[in-house]
C-alpha atoms as a PDB file:
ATOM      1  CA  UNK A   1      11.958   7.511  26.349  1.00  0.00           C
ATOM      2  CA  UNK A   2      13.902   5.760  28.610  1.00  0.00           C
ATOM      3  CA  UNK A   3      12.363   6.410  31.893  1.00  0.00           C
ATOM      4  CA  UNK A   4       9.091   5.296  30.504  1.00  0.00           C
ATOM      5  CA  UNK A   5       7.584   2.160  31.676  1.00  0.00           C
ATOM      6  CA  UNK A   6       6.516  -0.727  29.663  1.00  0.00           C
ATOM      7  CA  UNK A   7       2.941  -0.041  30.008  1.00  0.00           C
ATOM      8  CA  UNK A   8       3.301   3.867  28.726  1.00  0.00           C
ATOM      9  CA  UNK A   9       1.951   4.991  25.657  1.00  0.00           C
ATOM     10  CA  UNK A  10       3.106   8.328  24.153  1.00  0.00           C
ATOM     11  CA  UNK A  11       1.618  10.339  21.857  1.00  0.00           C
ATOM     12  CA  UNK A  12       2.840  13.366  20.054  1.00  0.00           C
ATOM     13  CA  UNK A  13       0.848  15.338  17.894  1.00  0.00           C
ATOM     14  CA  UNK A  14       0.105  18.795  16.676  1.00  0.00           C
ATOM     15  CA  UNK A  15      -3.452  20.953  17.703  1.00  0.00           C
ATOM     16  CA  UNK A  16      -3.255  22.079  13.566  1.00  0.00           C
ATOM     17  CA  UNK A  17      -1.738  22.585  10.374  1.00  0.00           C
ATOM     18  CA  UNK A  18      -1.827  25.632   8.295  1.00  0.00           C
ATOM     19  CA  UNK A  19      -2.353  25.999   4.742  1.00  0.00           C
ATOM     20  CA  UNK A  20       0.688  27.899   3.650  1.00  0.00           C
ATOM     21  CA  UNK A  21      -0.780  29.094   0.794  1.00  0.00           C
ATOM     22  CA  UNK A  22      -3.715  30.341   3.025  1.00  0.00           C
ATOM     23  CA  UNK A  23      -3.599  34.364   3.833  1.00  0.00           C
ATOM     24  CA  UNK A  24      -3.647  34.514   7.577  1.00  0.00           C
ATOM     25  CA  UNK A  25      -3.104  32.258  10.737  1.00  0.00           C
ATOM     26  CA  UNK A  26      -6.380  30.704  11.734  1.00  0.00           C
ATOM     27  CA  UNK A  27      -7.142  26.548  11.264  1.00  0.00           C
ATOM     28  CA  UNK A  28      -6.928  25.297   7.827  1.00  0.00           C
ATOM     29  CA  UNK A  29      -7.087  22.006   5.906  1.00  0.00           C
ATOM     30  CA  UNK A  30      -4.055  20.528   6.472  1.00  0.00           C
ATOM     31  CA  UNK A  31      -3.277  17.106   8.324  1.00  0.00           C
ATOM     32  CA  UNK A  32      -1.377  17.528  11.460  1.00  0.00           C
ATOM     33  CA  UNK A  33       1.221  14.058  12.132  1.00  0.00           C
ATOM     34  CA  UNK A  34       1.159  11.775  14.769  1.00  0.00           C
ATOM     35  CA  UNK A  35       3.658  10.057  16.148  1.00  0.00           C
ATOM     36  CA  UNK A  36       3.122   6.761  18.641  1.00  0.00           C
ATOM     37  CA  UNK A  37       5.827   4.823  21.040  1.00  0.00           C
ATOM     38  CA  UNK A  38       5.529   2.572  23.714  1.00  0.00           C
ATOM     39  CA  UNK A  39       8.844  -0.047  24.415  1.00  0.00           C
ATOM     40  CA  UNK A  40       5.524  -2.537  23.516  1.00  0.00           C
ATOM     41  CA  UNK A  41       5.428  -1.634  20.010  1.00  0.00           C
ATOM     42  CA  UNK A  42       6.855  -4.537  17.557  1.00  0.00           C
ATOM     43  CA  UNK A  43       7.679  -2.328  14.538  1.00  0.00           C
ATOM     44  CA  UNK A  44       6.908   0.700  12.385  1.00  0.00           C
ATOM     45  CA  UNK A  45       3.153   1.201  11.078  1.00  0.00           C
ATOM     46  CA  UNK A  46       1.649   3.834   8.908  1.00  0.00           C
ATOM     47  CA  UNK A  47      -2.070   4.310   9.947  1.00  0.00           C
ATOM     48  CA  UNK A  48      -2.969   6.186   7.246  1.00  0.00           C
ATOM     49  CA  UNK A  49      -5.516   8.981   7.646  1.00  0.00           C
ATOM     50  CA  UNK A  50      -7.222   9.371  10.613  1.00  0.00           C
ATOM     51  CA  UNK A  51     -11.020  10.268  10.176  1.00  0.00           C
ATOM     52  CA  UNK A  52     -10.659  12.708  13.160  1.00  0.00           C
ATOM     53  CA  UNK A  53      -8.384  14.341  15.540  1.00  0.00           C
ATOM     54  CA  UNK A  54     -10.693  12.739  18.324  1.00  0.00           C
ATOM     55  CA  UNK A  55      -9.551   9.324  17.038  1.00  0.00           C
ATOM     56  CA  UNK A  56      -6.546  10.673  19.492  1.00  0.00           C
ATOM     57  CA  UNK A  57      -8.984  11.145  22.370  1.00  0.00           C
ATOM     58  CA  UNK A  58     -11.266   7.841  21.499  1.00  0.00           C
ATOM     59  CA  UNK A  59      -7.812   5.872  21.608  1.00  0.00           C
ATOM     60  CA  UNK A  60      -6.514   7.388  24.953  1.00  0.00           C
ATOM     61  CA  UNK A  61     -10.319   6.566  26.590  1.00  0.00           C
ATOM     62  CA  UNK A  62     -10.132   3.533  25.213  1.00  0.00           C
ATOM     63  CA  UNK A  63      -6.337   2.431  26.408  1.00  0.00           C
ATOM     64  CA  UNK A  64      -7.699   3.535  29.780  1.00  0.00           C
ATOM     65  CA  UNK A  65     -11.337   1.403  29.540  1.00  0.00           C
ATOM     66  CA  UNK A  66     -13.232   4.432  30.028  1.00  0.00           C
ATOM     67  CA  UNK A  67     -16.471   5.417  28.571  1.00  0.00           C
ATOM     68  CA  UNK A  68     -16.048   6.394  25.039  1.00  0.00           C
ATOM     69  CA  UNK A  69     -16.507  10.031  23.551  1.00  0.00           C
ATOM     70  CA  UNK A  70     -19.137  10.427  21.130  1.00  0.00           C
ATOM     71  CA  UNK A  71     -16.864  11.172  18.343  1.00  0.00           C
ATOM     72  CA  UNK A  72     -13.526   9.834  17.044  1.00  0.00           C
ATOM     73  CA  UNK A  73     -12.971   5.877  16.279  1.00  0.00           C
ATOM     74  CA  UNK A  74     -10.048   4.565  18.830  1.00  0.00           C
ATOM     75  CA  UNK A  75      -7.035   2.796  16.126  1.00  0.00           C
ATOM     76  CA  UNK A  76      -5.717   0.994  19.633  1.00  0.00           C
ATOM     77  CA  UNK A  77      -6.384  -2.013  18.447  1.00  0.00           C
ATOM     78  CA  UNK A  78      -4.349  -1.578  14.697  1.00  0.00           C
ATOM     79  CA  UNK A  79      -1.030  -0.989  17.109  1.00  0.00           C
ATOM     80  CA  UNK A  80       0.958  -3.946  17.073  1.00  0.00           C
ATOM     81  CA  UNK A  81       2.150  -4.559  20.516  1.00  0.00           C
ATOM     82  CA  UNK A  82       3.995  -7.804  22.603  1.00  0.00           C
ATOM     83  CA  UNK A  83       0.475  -7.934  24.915  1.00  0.00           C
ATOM     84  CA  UNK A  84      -2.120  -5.511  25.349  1.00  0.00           C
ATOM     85  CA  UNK A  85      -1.791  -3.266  27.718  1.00  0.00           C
END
């Protein structure tokens, strides 16, 4: 974190979660977490629950002003940050 620049905006995730009461390996109905930082961010925020893992992708294309995928609903805007990037 610190040889990020101000403008950077990190985002660690998981692909899925696993049920562990589930028999077997393959993609089950658990949340995976997110975690956000940029040295822009005021404070702490929970987000809640995300509709979609694209929300991931729709926020990334949208931090960039690129065309928008067709699914997933960008939550840039609910980060609190000094200025916009």
């Amino acid at each position: 974190m610190k040889v990020m620049k101000p403008d950077d905006l990190l985002l660690l995730t998981g692909d899925h979660g696993n049920d562990p009461t589930y028999k077997g390996t393959d993609h089950t109905r658990e949340f995976v977490p997110l975690i956000i930082y940029s040295k822009k961010l005021c404070h702490h925020k929970n987000l809640g629950i995300l509709s979609s893992f694209a929300c991931i992708g729709a926020t990334i294309a949208d931090n960039f002003d690129i065309e928008m995928p067709t699914i997933g609903k960008s939550f840039l805007n609910q980060l609190e940050v000094d200025q916009l990037w």
